[in-house]
PDB file of N, CA and C in Angstrom:
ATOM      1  N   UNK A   1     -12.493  -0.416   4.224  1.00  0.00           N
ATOM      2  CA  UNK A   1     -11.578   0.287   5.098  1.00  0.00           C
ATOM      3  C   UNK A   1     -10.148  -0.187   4.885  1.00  0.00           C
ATOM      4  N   UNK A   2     -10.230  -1.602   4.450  1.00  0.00           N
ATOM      5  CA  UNK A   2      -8.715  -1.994   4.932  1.00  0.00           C
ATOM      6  C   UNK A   2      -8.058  -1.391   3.067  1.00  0.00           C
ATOM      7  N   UNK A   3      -8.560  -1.176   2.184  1.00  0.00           N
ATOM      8  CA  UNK A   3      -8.277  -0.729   0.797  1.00  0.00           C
ATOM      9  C   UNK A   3      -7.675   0.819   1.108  1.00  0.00           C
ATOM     10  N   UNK A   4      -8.399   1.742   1.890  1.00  0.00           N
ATOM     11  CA  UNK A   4      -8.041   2.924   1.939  1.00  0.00           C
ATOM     12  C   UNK A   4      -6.819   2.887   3.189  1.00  0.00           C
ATOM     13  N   UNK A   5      -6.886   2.492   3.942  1.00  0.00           N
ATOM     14  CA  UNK A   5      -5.862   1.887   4.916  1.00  0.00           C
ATOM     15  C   UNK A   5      -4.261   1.974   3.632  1.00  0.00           C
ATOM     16  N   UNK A   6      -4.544   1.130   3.159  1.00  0.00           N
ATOM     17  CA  UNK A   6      -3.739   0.423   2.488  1.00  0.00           C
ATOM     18  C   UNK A   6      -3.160   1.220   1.164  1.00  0.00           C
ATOM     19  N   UNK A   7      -4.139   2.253   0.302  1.00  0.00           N
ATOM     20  CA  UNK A   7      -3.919   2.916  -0.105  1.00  0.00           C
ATOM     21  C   UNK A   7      -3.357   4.350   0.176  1.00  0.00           C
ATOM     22  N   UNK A   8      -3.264   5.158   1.501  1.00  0.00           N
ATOM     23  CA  UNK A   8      -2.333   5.768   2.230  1.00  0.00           C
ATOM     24  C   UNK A   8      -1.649   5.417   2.545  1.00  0.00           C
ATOM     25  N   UNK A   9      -1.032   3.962   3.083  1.00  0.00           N
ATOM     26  CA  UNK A   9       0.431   3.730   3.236  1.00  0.00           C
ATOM     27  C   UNK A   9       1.025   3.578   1.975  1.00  0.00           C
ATOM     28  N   UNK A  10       0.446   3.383   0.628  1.00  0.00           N
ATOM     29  CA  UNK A  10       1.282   3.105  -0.525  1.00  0.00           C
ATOM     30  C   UNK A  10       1.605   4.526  -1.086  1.00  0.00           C
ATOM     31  N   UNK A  11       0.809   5.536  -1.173  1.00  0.00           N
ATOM     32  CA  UNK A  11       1.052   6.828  -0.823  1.00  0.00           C
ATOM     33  C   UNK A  11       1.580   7.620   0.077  1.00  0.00           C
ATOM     34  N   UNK A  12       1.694   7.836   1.379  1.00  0.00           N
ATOM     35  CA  UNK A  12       3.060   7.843   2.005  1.00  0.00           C
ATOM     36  C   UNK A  12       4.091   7.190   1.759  1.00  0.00           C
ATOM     37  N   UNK A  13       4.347   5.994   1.260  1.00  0.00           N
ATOM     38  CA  UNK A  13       5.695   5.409   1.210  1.00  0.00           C
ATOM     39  C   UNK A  13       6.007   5.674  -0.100  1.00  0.00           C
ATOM     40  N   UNK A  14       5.195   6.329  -1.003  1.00  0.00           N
ATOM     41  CA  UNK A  14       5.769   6.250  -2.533  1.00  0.00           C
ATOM     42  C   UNK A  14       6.202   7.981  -1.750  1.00  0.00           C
ATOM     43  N   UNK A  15       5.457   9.055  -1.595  1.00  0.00           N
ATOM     44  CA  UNK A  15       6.065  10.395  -0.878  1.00  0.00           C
ATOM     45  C   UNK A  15       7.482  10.245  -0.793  1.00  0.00           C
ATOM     46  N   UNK A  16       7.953   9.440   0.097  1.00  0.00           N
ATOM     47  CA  UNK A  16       9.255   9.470   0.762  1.00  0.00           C
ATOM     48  C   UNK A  16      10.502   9.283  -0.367  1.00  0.00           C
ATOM     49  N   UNK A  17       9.918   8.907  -1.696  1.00  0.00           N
ATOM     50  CA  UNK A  17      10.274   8.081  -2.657  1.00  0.00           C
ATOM     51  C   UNK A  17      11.887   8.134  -2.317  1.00  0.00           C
ATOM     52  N   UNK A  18      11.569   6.695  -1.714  1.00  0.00           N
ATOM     53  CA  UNK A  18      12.788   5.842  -1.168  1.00  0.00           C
ATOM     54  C   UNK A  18      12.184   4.539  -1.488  1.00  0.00           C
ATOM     55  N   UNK A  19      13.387   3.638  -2.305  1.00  0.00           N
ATOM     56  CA  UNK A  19      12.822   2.187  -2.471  1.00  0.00           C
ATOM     57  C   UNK A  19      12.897   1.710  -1.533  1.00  0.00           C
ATOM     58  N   UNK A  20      13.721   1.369  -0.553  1.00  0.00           N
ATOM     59  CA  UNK A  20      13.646   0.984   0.701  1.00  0.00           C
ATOM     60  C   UNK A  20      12.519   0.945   1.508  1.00  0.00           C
ATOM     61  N   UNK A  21      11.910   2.302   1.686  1.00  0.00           N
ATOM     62  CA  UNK A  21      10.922   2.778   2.223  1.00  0.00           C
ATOM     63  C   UNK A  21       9.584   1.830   1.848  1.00  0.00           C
ATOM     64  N   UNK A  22       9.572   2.144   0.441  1.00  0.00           N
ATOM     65  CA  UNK A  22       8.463   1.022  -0.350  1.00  0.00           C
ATOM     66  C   UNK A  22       8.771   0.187  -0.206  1.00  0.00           C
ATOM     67  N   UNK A  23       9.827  -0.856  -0.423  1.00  0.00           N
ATOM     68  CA  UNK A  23       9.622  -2.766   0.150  1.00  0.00           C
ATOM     69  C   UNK A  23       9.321  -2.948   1.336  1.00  0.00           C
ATOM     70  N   UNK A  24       9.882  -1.721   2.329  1.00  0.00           N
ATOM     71  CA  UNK A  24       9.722  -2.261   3.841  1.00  0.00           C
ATOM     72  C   UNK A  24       8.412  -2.180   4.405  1.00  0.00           C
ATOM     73  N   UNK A  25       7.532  -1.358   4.080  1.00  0.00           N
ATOM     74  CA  UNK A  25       6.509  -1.297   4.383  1.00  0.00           C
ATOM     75  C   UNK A  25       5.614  -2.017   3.642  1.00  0.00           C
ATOM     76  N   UNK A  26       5.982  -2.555   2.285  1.00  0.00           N
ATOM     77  CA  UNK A  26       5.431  -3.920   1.425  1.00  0.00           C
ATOM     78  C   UNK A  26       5.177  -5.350   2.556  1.00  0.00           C
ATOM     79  N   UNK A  27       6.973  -5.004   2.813  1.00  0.00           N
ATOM     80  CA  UNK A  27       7.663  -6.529   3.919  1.00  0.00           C
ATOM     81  C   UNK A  27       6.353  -6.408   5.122  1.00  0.00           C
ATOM     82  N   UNK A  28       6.148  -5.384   5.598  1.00  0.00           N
ATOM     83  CA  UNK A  28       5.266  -5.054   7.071  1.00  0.00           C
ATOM     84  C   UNK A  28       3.819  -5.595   6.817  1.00  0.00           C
ATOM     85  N   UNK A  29       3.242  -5.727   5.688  1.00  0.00           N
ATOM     86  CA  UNK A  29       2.068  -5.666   5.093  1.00  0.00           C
ATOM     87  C   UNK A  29       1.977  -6.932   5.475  1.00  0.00           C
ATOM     88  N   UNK A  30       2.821  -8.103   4.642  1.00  0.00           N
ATOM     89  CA  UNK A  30       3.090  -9.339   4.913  1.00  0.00           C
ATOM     90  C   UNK A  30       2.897 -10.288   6.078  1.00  0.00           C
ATOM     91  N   UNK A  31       4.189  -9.040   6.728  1.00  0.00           N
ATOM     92  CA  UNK A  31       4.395  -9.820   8.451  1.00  0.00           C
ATOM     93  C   UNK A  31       3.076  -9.406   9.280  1.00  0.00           C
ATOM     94  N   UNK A  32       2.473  -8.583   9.115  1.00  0.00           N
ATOM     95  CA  UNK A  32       1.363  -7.961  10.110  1.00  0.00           C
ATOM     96  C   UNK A  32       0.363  -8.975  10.048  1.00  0.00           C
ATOM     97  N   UNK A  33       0.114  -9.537   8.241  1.00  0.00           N
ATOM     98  CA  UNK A  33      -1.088 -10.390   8.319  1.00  0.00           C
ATOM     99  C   UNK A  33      -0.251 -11.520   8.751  1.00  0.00           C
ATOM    100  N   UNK A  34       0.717 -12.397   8.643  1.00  0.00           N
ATOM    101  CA  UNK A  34       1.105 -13.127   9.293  1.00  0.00           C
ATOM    102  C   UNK A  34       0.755 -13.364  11.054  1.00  0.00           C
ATOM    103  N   UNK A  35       1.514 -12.782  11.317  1.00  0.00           N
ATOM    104  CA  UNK A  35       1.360 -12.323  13.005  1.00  0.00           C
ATOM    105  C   UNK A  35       0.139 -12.314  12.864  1.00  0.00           C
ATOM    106  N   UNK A  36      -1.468 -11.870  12.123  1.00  0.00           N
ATOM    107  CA  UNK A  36      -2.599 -11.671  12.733  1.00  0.00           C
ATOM    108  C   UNK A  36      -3.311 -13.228  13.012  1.00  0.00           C
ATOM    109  N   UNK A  37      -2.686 -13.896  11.140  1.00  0.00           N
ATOM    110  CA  UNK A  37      -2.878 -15.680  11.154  1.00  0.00           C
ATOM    111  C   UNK A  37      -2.391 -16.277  12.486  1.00  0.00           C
ATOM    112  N   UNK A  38      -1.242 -16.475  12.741  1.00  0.00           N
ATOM    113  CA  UNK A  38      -1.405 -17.097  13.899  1.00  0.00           C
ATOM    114  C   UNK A  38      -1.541 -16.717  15.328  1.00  0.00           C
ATOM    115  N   UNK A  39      -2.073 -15.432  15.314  1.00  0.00           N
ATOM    116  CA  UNK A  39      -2.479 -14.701  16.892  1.00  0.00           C
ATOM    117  C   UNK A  39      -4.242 -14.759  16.801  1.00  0.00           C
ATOM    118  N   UNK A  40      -5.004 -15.435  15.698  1.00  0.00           N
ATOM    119  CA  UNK A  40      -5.906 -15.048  15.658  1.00  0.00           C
ATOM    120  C   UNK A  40      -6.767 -16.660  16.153  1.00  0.00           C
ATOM    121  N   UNK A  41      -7.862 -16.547  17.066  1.00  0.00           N
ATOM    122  CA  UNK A  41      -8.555 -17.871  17.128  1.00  0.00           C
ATOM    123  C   UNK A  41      -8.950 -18.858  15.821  1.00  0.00           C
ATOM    124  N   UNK A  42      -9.697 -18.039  15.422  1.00  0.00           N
ATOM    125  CA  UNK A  42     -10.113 -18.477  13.944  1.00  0.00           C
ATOM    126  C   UNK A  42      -9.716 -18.428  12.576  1.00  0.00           C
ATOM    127  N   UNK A  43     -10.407 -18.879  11.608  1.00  0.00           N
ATOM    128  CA  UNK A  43      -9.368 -18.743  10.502  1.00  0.00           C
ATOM    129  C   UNK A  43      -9.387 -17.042  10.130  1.00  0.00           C
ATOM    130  N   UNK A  44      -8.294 -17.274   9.087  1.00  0.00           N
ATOM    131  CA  UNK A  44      -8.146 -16.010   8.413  1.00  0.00           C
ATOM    132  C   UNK A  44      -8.522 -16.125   7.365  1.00  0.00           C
ATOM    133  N   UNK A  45      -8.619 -14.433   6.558  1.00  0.00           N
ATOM    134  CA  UNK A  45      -9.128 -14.890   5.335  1.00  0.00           C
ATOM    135  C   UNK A  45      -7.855 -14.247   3.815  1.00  0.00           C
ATOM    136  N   UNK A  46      -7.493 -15.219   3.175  1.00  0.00           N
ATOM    137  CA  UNK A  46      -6.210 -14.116   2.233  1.00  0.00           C
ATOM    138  C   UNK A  46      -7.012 -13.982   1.602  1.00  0.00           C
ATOM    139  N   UNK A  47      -8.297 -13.289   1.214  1.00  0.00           N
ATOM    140  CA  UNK A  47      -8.688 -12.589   0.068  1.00  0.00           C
ATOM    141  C   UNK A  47      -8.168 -10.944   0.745  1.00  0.00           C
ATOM    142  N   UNK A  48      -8.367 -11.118   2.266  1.00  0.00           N
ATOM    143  CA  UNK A  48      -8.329  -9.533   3.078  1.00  0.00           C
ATOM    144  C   UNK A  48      -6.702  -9.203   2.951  1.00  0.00           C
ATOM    145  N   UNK A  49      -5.793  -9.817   2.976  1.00  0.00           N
ATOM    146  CA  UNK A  49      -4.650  -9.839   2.656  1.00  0.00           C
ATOM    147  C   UNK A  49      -3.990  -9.682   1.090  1.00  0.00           C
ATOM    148  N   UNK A  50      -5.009 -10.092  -0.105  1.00  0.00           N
ATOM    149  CA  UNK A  50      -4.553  -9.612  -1.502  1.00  0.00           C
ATOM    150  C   UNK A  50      -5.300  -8.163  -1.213  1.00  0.00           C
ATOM    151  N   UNK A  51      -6.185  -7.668  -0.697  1.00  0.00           N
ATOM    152  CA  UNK A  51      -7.020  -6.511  -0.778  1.00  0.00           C
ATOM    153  C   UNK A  51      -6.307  -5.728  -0.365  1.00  0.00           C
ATOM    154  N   UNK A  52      -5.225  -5.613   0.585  1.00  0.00           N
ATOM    155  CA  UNK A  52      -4.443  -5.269   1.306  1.00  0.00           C
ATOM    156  C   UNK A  52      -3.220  -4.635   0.330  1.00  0.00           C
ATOM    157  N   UNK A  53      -2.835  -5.699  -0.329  1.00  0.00           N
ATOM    158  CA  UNK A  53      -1.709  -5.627  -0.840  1.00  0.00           C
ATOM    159  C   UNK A  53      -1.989  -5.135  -2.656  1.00  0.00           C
ATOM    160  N   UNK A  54      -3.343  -5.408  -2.662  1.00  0.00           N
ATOM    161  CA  UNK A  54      -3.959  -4.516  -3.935  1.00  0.00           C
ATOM    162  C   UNK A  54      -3.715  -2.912  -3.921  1.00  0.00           C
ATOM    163  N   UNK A  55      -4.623  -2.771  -2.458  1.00  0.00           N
ATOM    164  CA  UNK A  55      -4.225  -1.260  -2.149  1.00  0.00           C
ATOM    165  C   UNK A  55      -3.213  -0.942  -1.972  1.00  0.00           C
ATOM    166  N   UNK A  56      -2.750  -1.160  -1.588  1.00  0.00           N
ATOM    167  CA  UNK A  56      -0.747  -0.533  -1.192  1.00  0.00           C
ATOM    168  C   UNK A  56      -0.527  -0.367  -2.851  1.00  0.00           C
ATOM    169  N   UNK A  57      -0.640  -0.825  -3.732  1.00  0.00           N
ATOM    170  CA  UNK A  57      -0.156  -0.949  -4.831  1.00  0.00           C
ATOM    171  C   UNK A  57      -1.126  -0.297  -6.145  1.00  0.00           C
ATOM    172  N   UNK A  58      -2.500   0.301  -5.186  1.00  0.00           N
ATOM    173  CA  UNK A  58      -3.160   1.399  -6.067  1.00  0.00           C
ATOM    174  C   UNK A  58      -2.827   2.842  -5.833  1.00  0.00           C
ATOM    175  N   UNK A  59      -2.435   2.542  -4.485  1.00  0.00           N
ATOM    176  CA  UNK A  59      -1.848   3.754  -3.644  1.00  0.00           C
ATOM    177  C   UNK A  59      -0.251   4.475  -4.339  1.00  0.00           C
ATOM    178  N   UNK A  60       0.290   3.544  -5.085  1.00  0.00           N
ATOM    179  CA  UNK A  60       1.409   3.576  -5.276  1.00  0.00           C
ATOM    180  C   UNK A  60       1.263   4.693  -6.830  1.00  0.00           C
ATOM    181  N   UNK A  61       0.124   3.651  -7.421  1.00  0.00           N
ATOM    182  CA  UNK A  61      -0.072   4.190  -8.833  1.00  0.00           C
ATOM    183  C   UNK A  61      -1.009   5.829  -9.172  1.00  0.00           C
ATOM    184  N   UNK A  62      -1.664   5.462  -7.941  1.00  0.00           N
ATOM    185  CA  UNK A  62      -2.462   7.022  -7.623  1.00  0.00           C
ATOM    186  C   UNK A  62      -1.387   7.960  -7.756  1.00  0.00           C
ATOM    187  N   UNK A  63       0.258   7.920  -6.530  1.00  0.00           N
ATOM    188  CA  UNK A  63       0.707   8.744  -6.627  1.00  0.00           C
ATOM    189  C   UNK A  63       1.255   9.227  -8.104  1.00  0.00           C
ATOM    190  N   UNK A  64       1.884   7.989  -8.786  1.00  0.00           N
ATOM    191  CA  UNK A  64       2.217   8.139  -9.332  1.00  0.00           C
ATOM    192  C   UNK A  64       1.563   9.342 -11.141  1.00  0.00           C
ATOM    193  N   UNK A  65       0.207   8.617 -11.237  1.00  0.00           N
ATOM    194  CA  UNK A  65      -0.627   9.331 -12.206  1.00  0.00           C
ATOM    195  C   UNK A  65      -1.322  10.914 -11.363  1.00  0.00           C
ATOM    196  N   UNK A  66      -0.944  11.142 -10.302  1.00  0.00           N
ATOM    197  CA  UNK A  66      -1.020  12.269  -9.284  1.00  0.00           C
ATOM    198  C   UNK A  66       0.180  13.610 -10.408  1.00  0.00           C
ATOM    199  N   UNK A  67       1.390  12.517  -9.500  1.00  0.00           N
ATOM    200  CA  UNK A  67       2.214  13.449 -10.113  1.00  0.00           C
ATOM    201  C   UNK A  67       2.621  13.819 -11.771  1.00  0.00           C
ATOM    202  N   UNK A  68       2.118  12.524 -12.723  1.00  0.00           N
ATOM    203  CA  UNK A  68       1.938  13.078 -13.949  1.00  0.00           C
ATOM    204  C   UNK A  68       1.217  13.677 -14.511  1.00  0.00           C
ATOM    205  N   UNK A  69       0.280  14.191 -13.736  1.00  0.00           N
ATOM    206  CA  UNK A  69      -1.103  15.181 -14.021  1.00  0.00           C
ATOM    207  C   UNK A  69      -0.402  16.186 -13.519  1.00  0.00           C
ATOM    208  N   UNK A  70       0.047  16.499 -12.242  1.00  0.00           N
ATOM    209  CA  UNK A  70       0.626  18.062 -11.926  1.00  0.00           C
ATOM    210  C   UNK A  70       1.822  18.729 -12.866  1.00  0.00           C
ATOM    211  N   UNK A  71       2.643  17.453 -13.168  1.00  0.00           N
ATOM    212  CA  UNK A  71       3.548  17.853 -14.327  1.00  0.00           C
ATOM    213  C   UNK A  71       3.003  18.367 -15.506  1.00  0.00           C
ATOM    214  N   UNK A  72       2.192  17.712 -16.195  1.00  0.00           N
ATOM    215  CA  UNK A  72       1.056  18.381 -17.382  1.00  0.00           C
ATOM    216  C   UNK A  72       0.375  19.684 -16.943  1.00  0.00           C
ATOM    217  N   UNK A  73      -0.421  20.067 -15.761  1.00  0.00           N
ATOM    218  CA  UNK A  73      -0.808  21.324 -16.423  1.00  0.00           C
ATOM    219  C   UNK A  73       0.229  21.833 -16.026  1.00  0.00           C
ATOM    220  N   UNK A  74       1.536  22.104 -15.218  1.00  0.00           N
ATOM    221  CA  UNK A  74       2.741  22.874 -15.286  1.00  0.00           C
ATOM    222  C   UNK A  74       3.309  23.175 -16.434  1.00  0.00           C
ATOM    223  N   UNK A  75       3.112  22.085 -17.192  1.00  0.00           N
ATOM    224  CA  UNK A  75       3.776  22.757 -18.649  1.00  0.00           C
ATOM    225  C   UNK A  75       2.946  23.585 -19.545  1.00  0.00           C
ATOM    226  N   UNK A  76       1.563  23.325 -18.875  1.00  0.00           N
ATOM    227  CA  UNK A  76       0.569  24.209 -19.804  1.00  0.00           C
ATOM    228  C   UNK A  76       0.667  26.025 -19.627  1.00  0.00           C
TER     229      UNK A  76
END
């Protein structure tokens, strides 16, 4: 869940294509698991936090090989 999570925000934020848009919601990714580490009783785990930040960044590349596929058959 948290991969597909993660892979729609990297896809919405690549949409907007604003760099801004993409670091800040990179930056949020960060601070959220932060804030969860120390609001949380127990430990945390950063494998759920690279998974996190894996997806945001498959999400990114999806769009990207998205839109070089629609460009190709357009030229066809």
């Amino acid at each position: 869940m948290t991969v597909v999570i993660a892979m729609v925000l990297g896809l919405v934020s690549g949409l907007s294509r604003s760099a801004a848009t993409i670091a800040v919601v990179a930056l949020l990714l960060a601070v959220v698991f932060l804030v969860a580490t120390m609001v949380s009783a127990g430990p945390t785990s950063l494998i759920a936090f690279l998974v996190a930040v894996g997806g945001y960044n498959l999400g990114l590349v999806n769009l990207l090989l998205l839109a070089l596929a629609i460009n190709r058959i357009r030229a066809i």
